[in-house]
N, C-alpha and C. Protein backbone atom coordinates (compact mmCIF):
# COMPACT_ATOMS: atom_id res chain seq x y z
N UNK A 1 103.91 72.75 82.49
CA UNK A 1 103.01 73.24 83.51
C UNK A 1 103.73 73.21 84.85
N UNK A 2 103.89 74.58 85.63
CA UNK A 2 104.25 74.06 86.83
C UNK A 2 103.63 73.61 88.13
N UNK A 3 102.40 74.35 87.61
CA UNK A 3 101.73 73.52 89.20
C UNK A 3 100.23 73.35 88.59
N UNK A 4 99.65 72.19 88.02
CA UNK A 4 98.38 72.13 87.44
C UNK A 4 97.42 72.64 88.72
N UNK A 5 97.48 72.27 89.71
CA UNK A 5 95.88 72.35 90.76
C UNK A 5 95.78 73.66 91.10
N UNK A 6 96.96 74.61 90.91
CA UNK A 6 97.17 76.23 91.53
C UNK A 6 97.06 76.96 90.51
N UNK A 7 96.69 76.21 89.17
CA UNK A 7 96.80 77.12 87.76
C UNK A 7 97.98 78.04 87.55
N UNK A 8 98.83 77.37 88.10
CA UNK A 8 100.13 78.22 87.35
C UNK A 8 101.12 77.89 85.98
N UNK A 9 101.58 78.82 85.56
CA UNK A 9 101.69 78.91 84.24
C UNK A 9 103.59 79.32 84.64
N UNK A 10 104.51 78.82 83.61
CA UNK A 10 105.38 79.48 83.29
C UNK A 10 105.40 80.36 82.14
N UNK A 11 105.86 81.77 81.83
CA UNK A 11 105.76 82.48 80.97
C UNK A 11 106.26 81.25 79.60
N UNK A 12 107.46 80.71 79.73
CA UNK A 12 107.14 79.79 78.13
C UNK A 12 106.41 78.49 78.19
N UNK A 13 105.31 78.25 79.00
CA UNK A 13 104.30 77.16 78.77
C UNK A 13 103.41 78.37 78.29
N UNK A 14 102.71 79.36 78.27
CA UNK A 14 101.69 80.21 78.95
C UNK A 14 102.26 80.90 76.94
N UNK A 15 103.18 80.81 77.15
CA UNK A 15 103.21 81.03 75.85
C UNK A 15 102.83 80.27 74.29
N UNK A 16 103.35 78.18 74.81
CA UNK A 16 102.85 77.82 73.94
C UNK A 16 101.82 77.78 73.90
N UNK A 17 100.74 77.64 75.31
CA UNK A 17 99.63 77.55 75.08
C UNK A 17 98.85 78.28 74.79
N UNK A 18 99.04 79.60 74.26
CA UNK A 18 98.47 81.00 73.91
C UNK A 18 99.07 80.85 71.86
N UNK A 19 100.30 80.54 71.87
CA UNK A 19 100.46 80.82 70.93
C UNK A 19 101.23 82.03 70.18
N UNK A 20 101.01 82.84 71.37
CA UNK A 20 102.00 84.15 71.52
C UNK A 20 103.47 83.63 71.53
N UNK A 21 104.03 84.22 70.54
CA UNK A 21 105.49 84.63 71.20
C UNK A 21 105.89 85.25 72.23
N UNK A 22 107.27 84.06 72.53
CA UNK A 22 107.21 84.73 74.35
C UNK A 22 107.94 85.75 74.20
N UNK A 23 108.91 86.16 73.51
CA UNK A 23 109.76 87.36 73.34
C UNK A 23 108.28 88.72 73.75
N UNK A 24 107.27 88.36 72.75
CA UNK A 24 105.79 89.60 73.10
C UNK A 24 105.30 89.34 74.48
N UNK A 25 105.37 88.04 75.09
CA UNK A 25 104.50 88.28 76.70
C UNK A 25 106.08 88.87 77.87
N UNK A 26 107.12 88.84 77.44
CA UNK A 26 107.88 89.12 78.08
C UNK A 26 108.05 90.52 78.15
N UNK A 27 108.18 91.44 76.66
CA UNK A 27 107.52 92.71 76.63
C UNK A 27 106.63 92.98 77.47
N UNK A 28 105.21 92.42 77.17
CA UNK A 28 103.92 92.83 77.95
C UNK A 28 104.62 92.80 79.61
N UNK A 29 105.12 91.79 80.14
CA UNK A 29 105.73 92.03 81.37
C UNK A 29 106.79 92.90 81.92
N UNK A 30 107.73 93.45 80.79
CA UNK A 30 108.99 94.63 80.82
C UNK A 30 107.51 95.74 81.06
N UNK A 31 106.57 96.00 80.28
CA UNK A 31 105.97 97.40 80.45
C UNK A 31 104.41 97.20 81.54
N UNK A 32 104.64 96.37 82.56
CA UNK A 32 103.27 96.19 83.49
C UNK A 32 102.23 95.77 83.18
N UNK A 33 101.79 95.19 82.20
CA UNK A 33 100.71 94.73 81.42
C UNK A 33 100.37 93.36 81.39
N UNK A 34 101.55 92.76 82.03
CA UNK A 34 101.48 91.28 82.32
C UNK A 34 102.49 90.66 83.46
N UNK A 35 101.55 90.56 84.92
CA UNK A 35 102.44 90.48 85.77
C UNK A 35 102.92 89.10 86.35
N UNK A 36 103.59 88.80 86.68
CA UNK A 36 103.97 87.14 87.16
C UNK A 36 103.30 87.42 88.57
N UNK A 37 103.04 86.37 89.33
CA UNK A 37 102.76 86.30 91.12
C UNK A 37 103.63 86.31 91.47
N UNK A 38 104.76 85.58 90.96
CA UNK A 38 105.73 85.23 91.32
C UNK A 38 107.10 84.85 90.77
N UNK A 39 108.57 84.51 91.01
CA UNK A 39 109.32 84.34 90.64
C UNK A 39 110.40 83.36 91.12
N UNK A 40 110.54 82.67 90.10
CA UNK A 40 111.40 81.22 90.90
C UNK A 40 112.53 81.57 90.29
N UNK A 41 113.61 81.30 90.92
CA UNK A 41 114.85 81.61 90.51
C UNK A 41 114.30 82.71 89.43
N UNK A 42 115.15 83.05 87.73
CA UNK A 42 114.96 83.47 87.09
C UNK A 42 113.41 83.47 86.11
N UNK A 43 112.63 82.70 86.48
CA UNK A 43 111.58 82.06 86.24
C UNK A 43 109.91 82.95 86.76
N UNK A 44 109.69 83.86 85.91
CA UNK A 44 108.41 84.42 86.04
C UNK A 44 107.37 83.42 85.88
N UNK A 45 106.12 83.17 87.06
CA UNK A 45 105.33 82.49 87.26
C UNK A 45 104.00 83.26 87.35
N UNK A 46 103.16 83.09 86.82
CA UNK A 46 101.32 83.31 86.89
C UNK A 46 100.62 82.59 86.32
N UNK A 47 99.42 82.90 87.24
CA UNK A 47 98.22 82.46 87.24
C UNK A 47 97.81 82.66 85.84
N UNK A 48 97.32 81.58 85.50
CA UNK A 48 96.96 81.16 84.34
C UNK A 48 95.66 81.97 84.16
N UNK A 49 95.05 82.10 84.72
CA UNK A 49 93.10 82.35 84.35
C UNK A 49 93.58 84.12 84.83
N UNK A 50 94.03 84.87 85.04
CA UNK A 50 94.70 86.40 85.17
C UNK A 50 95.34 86.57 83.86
N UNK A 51 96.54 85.65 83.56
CA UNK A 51 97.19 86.07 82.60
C UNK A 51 96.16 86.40 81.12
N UNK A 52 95.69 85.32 80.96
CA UNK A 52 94.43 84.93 79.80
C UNK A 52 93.66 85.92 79.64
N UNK A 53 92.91 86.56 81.36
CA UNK A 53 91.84 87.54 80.67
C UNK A 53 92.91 89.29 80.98
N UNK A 54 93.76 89.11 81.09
CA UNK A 54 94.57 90.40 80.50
C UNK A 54 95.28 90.56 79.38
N UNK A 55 95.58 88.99 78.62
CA UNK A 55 95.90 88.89 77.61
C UNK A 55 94.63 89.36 76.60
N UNK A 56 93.90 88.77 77.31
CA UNK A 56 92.58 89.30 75.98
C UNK A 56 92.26 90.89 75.87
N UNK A 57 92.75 91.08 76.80
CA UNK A 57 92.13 92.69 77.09
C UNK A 57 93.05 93.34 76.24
N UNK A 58 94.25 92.89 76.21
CA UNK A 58 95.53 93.61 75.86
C UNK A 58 95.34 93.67 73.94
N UNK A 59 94.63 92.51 73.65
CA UNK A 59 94.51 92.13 72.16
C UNK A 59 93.20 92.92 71.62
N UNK A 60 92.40 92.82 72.38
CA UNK A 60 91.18 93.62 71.94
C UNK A 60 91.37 94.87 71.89
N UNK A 61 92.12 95.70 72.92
CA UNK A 61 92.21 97.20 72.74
C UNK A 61 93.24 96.99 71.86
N UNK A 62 94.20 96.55 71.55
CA UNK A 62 95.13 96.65 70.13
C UNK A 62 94.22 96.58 68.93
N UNK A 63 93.42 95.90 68.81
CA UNK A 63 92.43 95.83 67.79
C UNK A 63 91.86 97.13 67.46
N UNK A 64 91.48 97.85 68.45
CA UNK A 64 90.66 99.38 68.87
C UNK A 64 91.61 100.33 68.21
N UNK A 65 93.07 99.82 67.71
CA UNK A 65 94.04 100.44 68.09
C UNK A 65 94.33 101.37 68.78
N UNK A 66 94.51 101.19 70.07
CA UNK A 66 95.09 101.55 71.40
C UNK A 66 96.48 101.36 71.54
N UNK A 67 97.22 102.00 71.61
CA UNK A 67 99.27 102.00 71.58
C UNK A 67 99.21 101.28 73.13
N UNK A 68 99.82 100.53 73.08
CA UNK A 68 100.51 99.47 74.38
C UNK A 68 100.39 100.58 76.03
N UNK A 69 101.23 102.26 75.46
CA UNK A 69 100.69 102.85 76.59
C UNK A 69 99.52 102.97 76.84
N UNK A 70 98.80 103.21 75.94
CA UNK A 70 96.95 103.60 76.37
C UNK A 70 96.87 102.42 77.04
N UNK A 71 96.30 101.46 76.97
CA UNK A 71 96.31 100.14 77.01
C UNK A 71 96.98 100.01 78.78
N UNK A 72 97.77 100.27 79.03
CA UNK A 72 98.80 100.37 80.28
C UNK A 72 98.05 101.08 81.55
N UNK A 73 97.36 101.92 80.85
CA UNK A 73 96.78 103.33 81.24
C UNK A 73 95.27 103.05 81.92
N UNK A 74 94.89 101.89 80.91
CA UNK A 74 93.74 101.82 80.65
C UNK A 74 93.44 100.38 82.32
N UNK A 75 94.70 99.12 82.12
CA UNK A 75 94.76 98.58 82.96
C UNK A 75 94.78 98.63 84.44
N UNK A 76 95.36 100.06 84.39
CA UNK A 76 95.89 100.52 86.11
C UNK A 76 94.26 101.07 86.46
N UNK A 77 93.45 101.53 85.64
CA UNK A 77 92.32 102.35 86.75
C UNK A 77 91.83 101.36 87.18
């Protein structure tokens, strides 16, 4: 955890605690779908309670099957 009281997450905490492979949330972040606030040295950082409910969003329209672009498409409006 890097900062418990600011709810921030490192992409591989944010990962174990999801369960996701981080190689997949690092994707989701290569294509805009999962953005850090911030960046420490090499170190993508977000908000924990953002990441979570875009992660869910991202899983449910995959479910719909929605291709990662729809989905992309669907996030920006």
């Amino acid at each position: 955890m890097i900062n418990k009281d600011n709810n921030l997450v490192s992409l591989n905490e944010l990962s174990k605690q999801l369960n996701i492979n981080k190689s997949q949330l690092s994707y989701y972040v290569s294509l805009g779908l999962l953005m850090p606030i911030t960046v420490v040295g090499r170190m993508n950082i977000f908000n924990k309670e953002i990441a979570l409910k875009n992660i869910k969003e991202i899983k449910k329209w995959q479910k719909e099957s929605y291709t990662l672009e729809q989905i992309k498409i669907k996030m920006t409006k």
